[in-house]
N, C-alpha and C. Protein backbone atom coordinates (compact mmCIF):
# COMPACT_ATOMS: atom_id res chain seq x y z
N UNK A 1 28.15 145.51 -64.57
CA UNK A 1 28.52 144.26 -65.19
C UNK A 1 27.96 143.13 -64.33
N UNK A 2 27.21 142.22 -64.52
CA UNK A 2 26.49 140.86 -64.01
C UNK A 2 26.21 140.02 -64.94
N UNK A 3 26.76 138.81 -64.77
CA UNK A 3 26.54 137.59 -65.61
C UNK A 3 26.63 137.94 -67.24
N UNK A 4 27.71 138.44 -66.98
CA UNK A 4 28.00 138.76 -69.33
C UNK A 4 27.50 139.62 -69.13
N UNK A 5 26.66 140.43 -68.89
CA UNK A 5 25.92 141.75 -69.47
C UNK A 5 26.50 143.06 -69.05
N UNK A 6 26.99 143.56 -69.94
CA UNK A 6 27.55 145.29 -69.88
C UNK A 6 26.73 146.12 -69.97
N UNK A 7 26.50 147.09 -69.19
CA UNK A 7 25.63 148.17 -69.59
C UNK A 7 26.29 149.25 -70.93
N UNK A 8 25.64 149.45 -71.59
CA UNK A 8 26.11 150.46 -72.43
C UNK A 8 27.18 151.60 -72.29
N UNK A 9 26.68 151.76 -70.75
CA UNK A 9 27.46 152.89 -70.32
C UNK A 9 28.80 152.85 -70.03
N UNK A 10 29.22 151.46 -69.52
CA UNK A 10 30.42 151.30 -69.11
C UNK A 10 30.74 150.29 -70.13
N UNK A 11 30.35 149.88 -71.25
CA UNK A 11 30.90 149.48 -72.50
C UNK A 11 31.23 150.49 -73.79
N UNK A 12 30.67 151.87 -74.12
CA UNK A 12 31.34 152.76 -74.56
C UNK A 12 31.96 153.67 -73.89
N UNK A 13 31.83 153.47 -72.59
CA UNK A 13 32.74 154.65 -71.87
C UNK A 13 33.89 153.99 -71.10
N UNK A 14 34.15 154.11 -69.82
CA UNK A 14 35.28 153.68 -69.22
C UNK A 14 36.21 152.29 -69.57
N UNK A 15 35.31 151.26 -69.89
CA UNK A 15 36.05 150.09 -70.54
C UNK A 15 36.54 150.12 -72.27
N UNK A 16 35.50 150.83 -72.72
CA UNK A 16 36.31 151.26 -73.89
C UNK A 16 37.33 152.01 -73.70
N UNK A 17 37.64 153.25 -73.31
CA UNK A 17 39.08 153.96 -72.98
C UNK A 17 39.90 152.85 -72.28
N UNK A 18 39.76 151.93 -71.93
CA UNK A 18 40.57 151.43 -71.04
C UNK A 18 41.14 150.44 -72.20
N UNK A 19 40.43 150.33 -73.11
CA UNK A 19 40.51 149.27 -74.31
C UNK A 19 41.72 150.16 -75.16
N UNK A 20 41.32 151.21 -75.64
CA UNK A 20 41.89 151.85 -76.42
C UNK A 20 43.30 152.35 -75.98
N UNK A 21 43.52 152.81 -74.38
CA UNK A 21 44.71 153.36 -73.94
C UNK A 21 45.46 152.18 -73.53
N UNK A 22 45.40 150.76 -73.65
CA UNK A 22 46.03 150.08 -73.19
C UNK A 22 46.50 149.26 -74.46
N UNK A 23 46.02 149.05 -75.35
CA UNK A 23 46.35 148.76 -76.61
C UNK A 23 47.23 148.03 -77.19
N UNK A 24 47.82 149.70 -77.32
CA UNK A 24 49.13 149.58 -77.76
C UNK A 24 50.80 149.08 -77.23
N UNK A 25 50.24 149.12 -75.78
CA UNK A 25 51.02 148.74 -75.41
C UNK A 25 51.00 146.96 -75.13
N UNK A 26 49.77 146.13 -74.69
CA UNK A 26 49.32 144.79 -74.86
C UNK A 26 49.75 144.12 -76.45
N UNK A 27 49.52 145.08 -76.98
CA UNK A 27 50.01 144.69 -78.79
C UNK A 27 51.20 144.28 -78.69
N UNK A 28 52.34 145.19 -78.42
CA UNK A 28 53.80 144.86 -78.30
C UNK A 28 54.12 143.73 -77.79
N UNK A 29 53.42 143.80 -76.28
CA UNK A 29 53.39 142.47 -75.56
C UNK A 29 53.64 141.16 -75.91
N UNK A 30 51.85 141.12 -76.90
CA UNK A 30 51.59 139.64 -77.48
C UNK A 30 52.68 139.63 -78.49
N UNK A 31 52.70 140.14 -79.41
CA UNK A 31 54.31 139.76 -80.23
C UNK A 31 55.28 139.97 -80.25
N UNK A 32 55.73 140.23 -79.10
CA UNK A 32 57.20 139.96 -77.90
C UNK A 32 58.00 141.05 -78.67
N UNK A 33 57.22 142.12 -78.96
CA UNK A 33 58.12 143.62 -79.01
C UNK A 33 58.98 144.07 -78.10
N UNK A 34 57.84 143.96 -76.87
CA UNK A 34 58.61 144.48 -75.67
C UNK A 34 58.25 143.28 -74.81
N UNK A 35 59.12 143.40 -73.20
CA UNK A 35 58.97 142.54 -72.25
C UNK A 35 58.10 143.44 -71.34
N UNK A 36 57.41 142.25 -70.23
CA UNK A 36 56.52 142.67 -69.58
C UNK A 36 57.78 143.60 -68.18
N UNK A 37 58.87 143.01 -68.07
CA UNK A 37 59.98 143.58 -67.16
C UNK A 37 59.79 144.88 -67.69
N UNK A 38 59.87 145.63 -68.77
CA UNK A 38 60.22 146.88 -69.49
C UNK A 38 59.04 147.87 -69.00
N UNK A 39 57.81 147.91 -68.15
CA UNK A 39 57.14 148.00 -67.82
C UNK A 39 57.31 149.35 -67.05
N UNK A 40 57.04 150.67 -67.39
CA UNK A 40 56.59 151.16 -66.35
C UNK A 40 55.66 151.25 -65.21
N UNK A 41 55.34 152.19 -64.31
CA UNK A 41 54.91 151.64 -63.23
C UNK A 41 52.92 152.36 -64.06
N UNK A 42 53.02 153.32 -64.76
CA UNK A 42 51.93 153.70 -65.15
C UNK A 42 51.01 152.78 -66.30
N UNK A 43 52.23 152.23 -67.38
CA UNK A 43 52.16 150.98 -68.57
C UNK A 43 51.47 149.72 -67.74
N UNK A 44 51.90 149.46 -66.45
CA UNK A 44 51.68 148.15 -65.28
C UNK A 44 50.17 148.69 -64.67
N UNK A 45 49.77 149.96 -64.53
CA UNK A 45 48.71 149.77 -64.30
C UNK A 45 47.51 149.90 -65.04
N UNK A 46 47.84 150.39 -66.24
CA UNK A 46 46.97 149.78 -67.26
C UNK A 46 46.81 148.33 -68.24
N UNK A 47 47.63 147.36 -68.28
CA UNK A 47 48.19 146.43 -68.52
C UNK A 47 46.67 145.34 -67.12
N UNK A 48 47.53 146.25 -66.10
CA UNK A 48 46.42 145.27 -65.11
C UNK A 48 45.28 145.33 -64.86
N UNK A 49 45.00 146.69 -65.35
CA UNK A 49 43.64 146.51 -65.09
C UNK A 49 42.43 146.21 -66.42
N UNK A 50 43.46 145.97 -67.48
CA UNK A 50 42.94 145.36 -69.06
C UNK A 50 42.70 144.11 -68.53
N UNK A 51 43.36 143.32 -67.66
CA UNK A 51 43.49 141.94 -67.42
C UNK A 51 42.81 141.75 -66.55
N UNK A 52 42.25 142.48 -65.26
CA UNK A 52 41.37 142.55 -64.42
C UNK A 52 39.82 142.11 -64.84
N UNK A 53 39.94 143.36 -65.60
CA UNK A 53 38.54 144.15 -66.49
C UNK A 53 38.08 142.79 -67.29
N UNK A 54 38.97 142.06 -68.09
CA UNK A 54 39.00 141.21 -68.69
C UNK A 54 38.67 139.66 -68.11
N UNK A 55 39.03 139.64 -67.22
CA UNK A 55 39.14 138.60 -66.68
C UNK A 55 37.36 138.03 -65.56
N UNK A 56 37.35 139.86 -65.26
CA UNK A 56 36.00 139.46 -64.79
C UNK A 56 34.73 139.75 -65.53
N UNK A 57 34.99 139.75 -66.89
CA UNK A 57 33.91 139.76 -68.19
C UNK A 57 33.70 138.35 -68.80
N UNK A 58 34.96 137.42 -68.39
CA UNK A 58 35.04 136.16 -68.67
C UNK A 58 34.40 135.05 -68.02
N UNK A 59 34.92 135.76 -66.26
CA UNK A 59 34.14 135.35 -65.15
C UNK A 59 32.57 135.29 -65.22
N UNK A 60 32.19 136.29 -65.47
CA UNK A 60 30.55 137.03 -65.18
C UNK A 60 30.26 135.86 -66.18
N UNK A 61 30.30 135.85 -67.31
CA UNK A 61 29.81 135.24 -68.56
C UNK A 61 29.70 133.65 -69.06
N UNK A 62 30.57 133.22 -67.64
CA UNK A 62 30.71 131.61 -68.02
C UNK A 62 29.99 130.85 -66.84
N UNK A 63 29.91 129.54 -67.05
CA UNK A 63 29.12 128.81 -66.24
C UNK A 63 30.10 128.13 -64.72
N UNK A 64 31.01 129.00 -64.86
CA UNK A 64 31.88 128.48 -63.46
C UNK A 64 30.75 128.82 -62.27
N UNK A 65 30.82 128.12 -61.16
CA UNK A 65 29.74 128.40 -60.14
C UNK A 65 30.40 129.51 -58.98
N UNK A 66 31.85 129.37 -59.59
CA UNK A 66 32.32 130.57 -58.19
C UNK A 66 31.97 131.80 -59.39
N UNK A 67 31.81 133.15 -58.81
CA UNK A 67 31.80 134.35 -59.41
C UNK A 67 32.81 135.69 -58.76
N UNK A 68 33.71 136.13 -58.80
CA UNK A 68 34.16 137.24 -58.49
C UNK A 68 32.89 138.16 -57.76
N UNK A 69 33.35 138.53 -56.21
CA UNK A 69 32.76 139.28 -55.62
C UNK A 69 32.15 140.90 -56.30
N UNK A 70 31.29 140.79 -56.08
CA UNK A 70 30.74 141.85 -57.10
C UNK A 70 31.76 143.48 -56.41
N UNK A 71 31.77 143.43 -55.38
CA UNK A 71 32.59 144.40 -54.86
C UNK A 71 33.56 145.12 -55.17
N UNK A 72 34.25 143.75 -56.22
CA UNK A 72 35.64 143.40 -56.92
C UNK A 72 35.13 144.62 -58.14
N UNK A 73 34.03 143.82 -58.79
CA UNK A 73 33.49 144.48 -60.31
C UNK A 73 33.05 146.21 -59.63
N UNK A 74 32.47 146.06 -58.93
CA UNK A 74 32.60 147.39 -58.31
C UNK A 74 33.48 148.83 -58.17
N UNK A 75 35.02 148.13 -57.60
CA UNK A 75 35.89 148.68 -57.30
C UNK A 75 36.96 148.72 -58.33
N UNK A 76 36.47 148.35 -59.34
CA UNK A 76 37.32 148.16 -60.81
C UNK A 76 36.95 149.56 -61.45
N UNK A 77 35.54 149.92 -61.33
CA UNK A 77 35.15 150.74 -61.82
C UNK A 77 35.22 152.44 -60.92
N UNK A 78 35.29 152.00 -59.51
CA UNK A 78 35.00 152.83 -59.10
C UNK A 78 36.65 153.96 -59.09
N UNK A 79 37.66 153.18 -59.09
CA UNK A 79 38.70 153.31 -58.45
C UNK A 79 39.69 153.01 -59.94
N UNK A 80 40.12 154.26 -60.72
CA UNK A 80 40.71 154.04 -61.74
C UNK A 80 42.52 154.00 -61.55
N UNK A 81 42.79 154.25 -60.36
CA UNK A 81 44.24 154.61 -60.03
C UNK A 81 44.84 153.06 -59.73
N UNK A 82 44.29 152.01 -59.25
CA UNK A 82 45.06 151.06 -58.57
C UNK A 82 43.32 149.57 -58.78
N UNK A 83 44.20 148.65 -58.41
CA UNK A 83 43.16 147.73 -58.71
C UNK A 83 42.61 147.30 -57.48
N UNK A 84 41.64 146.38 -57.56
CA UNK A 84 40.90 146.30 -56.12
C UNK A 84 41.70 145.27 -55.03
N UNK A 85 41.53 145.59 -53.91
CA UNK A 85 42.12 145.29 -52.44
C UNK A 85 42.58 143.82 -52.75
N UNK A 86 44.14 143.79 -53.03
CA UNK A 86 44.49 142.48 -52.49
C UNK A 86 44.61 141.60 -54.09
N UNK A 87 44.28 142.31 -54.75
CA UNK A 87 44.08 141.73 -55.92
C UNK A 87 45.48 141.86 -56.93
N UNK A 88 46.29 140.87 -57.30
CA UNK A 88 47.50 140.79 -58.01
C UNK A 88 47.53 140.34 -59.93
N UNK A 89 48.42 140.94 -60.20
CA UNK A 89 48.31 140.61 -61.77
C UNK A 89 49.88 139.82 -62.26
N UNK A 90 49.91 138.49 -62.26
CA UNK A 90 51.40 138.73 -63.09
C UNK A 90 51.17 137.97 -64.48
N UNK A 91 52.69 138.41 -65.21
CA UNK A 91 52.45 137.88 -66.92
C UNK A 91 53.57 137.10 -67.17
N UNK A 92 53.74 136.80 -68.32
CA UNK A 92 54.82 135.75 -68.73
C UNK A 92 54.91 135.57 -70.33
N UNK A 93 56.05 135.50 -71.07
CA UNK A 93 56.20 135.26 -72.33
C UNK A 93 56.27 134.02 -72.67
N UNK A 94 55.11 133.21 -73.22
CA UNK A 94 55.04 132.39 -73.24
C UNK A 94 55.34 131.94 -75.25
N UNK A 95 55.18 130.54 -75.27
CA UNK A 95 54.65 130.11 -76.77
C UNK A 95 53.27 130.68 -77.33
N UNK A 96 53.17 130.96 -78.44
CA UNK A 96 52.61 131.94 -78.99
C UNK A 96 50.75 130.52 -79.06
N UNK A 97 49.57 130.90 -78.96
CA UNK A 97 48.40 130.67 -78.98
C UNK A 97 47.27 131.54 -79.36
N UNK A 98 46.64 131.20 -80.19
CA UNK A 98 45.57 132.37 -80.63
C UNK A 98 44.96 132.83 -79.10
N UNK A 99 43.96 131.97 -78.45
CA UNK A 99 43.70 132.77 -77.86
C UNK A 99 43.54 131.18 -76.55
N UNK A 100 43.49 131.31 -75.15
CA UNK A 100 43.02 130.23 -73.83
C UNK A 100 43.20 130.95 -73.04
N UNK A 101 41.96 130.22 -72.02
CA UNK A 101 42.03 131.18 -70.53
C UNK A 101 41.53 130.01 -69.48
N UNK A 102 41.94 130.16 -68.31
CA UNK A 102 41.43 129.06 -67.49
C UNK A 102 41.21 129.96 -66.35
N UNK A 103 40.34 128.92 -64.94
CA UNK A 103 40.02 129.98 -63.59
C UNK A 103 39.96 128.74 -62.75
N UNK A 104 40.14 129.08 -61.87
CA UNK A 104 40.58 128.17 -61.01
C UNK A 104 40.30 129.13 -59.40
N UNK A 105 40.13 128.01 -58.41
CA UNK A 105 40.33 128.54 -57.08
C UNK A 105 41.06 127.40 -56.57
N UNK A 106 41.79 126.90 -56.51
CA UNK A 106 42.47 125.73 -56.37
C UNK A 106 43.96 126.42 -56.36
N UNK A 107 44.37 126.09 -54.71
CA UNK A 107 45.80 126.49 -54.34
C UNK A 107 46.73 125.44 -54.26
N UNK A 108 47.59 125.45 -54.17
CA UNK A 108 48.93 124.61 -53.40
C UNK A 108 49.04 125.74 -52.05
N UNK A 109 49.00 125.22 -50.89
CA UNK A 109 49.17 126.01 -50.05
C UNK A 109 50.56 125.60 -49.33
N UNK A 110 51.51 126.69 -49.12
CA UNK A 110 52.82 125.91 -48.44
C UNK A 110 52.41 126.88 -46.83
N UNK A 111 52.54 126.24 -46.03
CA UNK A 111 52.50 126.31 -44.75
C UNK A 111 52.46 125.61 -43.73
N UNK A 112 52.52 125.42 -42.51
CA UNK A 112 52.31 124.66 -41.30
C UNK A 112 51.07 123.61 -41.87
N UNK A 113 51.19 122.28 -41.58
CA UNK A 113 49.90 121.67 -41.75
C UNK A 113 48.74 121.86 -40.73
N UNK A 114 48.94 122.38 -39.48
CA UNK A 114 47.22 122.86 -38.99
C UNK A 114 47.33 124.14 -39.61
N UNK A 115 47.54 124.83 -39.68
CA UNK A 115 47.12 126.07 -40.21
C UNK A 115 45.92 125.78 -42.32
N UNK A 116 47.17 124.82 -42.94
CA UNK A 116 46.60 124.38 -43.87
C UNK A 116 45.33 123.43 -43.91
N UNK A 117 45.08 123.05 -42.99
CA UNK A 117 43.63 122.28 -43.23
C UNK A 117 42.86 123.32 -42.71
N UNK A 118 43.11 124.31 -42.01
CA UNK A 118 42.00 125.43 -41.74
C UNK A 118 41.88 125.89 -42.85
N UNK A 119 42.59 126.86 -44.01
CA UNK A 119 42.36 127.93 -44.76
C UNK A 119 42.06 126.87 -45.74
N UNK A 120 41.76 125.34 -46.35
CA UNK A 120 41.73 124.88 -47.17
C UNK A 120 40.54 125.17 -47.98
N UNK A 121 39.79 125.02 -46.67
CA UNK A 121 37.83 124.81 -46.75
C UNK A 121 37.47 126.29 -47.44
N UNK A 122 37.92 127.78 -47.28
CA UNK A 122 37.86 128.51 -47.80
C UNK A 122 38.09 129.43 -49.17
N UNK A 123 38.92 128.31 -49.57
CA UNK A 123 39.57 128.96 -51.08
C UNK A 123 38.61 129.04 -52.37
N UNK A 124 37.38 128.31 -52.03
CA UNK A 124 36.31 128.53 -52.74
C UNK A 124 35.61 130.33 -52.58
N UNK A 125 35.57 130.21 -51.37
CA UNK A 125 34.58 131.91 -51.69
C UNK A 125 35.50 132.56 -51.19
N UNK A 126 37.14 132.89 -50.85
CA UNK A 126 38.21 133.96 -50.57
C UNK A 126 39.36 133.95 -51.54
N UNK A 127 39.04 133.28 -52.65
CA UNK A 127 39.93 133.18 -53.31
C UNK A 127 39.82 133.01 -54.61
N UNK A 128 40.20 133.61 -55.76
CA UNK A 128 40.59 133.28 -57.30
C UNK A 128 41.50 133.25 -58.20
N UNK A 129 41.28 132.49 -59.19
CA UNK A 129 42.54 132.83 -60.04
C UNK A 129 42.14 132.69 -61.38
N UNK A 130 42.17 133.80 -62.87
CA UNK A 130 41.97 134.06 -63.56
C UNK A 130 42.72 133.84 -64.33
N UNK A 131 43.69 133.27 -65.55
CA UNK A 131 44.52 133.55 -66.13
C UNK A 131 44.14 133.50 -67.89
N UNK A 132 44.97 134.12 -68.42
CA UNK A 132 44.07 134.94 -70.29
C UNK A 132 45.90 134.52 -70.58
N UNK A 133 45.65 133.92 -72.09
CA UNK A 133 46.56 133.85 -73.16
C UNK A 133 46.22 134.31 -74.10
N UNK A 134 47.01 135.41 -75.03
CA UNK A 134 46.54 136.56 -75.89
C UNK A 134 48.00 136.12 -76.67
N UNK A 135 47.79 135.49 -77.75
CA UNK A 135 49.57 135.53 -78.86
C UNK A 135 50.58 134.92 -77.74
N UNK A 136 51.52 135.89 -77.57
CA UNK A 136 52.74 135.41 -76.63
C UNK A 136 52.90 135.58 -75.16
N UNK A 137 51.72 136.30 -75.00
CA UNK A 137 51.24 136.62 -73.69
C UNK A 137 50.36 136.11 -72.98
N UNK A 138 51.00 135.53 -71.37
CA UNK A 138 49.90 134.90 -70.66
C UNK A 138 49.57 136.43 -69.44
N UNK A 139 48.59 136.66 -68.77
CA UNK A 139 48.33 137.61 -67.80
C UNK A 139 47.19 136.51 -66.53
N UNK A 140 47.85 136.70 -65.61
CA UNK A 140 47.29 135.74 -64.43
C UNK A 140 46.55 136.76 -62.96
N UNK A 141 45.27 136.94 -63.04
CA UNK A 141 45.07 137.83 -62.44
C UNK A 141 44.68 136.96 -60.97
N UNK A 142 45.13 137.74 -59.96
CA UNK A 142 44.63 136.44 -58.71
C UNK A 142 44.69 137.01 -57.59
N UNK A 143 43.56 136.74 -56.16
CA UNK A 143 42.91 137.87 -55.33
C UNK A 143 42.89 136.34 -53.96
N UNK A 144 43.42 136.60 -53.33
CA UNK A 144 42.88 135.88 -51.92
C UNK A 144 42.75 136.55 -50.68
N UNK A 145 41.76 136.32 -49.84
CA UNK A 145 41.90 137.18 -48.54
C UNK A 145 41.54 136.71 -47.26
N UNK A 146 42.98 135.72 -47.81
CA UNK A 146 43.50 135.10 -46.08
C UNK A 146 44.67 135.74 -45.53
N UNK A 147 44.50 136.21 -44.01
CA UNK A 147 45.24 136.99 -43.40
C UNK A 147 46.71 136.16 -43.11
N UNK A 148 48.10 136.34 -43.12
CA UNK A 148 49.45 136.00 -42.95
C UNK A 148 49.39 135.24 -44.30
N UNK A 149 48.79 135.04 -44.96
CA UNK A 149 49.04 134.60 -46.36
C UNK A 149 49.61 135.00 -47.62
N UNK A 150 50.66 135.00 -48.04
CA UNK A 150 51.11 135.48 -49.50
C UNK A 150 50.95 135.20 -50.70
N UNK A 151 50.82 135.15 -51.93
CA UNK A 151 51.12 134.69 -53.19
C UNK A 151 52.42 134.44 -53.32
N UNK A 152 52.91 133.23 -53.87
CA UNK A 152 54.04 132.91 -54.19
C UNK A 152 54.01 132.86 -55.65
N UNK A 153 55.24 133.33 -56.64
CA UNK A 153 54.76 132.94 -57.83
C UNK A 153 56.39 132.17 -58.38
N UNK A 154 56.01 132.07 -59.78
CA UNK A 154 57.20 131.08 -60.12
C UNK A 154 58.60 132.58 -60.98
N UNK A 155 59.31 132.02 -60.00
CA UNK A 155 60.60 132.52 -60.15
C UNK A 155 61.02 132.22 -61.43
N UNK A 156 61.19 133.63 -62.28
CA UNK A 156 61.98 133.47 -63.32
C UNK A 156 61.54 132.91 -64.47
N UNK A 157 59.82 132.80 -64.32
CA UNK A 157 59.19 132.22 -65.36
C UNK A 157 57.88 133.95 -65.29
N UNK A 158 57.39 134.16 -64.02
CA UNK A 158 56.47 135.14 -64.26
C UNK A 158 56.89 136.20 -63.51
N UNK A 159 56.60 137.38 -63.77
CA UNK A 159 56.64 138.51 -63.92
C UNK A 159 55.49 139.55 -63.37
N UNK A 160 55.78 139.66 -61.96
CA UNK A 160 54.75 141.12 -61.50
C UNK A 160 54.34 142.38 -62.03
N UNK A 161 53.08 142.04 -62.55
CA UNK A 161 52.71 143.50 -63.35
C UNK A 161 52.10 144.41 -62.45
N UNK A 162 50.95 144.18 -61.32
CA UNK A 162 50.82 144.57 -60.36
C UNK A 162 50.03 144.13 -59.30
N UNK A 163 50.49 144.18 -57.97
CA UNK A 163 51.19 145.71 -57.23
C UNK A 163 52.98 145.78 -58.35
N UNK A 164 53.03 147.16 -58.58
CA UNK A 164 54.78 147.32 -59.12
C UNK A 164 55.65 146.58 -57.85
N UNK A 165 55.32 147.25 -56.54
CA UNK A 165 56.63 147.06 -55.49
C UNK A 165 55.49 145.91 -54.46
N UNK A 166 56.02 144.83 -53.94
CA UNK A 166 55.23 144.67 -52.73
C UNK A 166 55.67 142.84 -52.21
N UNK A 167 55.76 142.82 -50.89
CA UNK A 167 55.96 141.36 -50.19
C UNK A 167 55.32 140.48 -51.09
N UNK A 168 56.22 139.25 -51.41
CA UNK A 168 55.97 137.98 -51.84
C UNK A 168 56.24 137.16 -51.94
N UNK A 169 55.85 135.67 -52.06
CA UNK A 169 57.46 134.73 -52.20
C UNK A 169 57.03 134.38 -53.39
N UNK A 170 58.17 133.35 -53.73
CA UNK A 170 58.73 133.01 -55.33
C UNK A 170 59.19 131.51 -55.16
N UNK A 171 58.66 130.60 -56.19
CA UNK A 171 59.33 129.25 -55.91
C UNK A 171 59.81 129.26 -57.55
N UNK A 172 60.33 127.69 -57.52
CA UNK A 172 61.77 127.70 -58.35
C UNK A 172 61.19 126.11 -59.08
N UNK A 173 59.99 125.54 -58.94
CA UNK A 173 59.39 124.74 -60.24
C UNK A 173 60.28 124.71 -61.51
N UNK A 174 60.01 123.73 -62.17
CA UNK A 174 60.77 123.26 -62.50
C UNK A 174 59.78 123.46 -64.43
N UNK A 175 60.39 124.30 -64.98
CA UNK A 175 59.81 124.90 -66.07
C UNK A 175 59.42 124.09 -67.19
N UNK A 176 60.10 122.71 -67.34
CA UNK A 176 59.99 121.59 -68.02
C UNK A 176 58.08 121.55 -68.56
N UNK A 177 57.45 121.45 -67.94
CA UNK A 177 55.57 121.62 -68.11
C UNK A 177 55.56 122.18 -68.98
N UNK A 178 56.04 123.62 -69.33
CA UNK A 178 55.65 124.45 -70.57
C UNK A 178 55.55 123.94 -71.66
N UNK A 179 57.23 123.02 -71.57
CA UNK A 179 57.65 122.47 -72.62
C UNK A 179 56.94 121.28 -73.29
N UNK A 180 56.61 120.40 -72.55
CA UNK A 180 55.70 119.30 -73.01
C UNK A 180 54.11 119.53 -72.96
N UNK A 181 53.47 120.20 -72.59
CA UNK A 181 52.53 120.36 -73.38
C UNK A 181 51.94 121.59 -74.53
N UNK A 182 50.93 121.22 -74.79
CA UNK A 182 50.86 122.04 -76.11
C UNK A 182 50.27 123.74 -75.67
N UNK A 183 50.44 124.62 -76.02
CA UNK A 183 51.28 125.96 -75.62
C UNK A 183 49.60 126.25 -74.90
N UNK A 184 48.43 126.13 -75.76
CA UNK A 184 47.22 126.10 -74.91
C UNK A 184 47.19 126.00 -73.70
N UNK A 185 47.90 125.00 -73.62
CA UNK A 185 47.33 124.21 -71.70
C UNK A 185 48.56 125.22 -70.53
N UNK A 186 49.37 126.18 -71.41
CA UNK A 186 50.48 127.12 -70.74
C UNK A 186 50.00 127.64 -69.79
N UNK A 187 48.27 128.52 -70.15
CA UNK A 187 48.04 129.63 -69.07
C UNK A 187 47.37 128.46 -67.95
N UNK A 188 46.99 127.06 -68.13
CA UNK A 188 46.78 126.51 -67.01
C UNK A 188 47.70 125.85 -65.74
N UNK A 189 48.70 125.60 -66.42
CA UNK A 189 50.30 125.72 -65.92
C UNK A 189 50.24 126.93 -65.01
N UNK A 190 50.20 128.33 -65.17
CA UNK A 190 50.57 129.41 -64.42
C UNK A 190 49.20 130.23 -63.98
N UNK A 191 48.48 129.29 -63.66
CA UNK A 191 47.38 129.82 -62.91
C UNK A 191 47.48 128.67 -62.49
N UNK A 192 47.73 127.69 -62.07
CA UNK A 192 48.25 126.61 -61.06
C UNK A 192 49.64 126.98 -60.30
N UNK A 193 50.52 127.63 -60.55
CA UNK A 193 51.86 127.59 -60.32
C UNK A 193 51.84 128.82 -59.95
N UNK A 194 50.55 129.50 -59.74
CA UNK A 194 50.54 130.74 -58.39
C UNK A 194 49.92 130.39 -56.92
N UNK A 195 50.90 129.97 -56.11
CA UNK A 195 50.71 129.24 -54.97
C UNK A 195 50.18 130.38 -53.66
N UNK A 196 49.97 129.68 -52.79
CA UNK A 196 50.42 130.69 -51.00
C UNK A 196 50.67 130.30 -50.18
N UNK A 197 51.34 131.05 -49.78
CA UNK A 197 52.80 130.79 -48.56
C UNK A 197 52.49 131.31 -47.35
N UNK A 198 52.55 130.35 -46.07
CA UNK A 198 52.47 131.54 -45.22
C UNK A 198 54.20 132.37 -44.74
N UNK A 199 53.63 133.29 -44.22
CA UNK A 199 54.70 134.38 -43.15
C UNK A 199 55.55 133.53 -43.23
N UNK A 200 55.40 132.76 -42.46
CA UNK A 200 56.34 132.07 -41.38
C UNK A 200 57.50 131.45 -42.44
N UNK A 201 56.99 130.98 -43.73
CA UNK A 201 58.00 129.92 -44.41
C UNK A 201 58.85 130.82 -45.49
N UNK A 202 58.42 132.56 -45.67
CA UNK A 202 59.69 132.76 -46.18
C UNK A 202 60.41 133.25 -45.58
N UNK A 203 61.56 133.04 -47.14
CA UNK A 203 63.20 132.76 -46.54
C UNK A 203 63.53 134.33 -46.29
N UNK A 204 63.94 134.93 -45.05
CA UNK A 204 64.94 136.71 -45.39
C UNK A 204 65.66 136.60 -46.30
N UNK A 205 65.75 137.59 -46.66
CA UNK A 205 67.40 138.12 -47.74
C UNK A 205 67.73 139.26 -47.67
């Protein structure tokens, strides 16, 4: 896969099965059959890597100047059990939209302020964020690889599809945004409103 173009091979073979076995269950999704919580841990990793797969076919194909590390497109393919290093998926039931997607490398970073003017300069080539609205479903796929750094996501609005289990923080935004604008501009809302945190600032429990 490079710049839009699929090879044949991995457009009737592995991405098609991946099309077909994930389906049915993305179907339910978009018209809020089921919740993305209801999720098994096997349903979560096909779910993510539809959104992965997806996300960097969107990437390759558009005129954004950052591109997903080919390594990424690489290890998507190479590695059918789990998605590539570092790389997170979450979703959310949103207002219903035919179809919007936005990408972004643009963080809110919560941390120490020297630490934050260091990792700022980098969020261009260590960092992305993908997010796809499909019907009632938003899926936010997003990869950074700065060390003591977390993803924070929004509490009680999105939903970890994958990693299933794993360290993160969660902020508590204020959900009102959804509401006033028009359901389109949703998945840009929550591909903004996936932040990073360092170590140090979350809370134990």
């Amino acid at each position: 896969m490079f710049e839009g173009r699929v090879c044949s091979g991995c457009n009737n073979g592995w991405m098609s099965e991946l099309e077909d076995s994930s389906k049915p269950i993305l179907v339910d999704l978009i018209r809020g059959r089921r919740r993305i919580a209801q999720l098994d841990s096997d349903e979560s990793l096909l779910v993510g890597r539809w959104a992965v797969k997806t996300a960097y076919t969107l990437n390759s194909s558009s005129n954004f100047p950052i591109k997903v590390p080919e390594s990424h497109l690489r290890s998507l393919f190479e590695h059918r059990s789990r998605l590539p290093w570092a790389v997170a998926v979450v979703g959310a039931e949103v207002r219903f939209t035919d179809f919007a997607w936005f990408q972004s490398t643009v963080w809110m970073l919560c941390g120490p302020d020297n630490l934050t003017l260091n990792i700022a300069p980098l969020m261009n080539t260590r960092s992305y964020k993908i997010g796809l609205h499909f019907g009632g479903l938003i899926l936010v796929t997003a990869w950074h690889s700065i060390p003591k750094w977390l993803m924070m996501f929004w509490s009680g609005v999105q939903t970890g599809v994958w990693p299933w289990k794993g360290e993160c923080g969660w902020h508590s935004d204020p959900v009102g945004i959804l509401d006033s604008n028009p359901p389109e501009l949703s998945v840009c809302a929550h591909v903004s409103e996936i932040k990073l945190v360092h170590h140090r600032y979350l809370s134990k429990k």
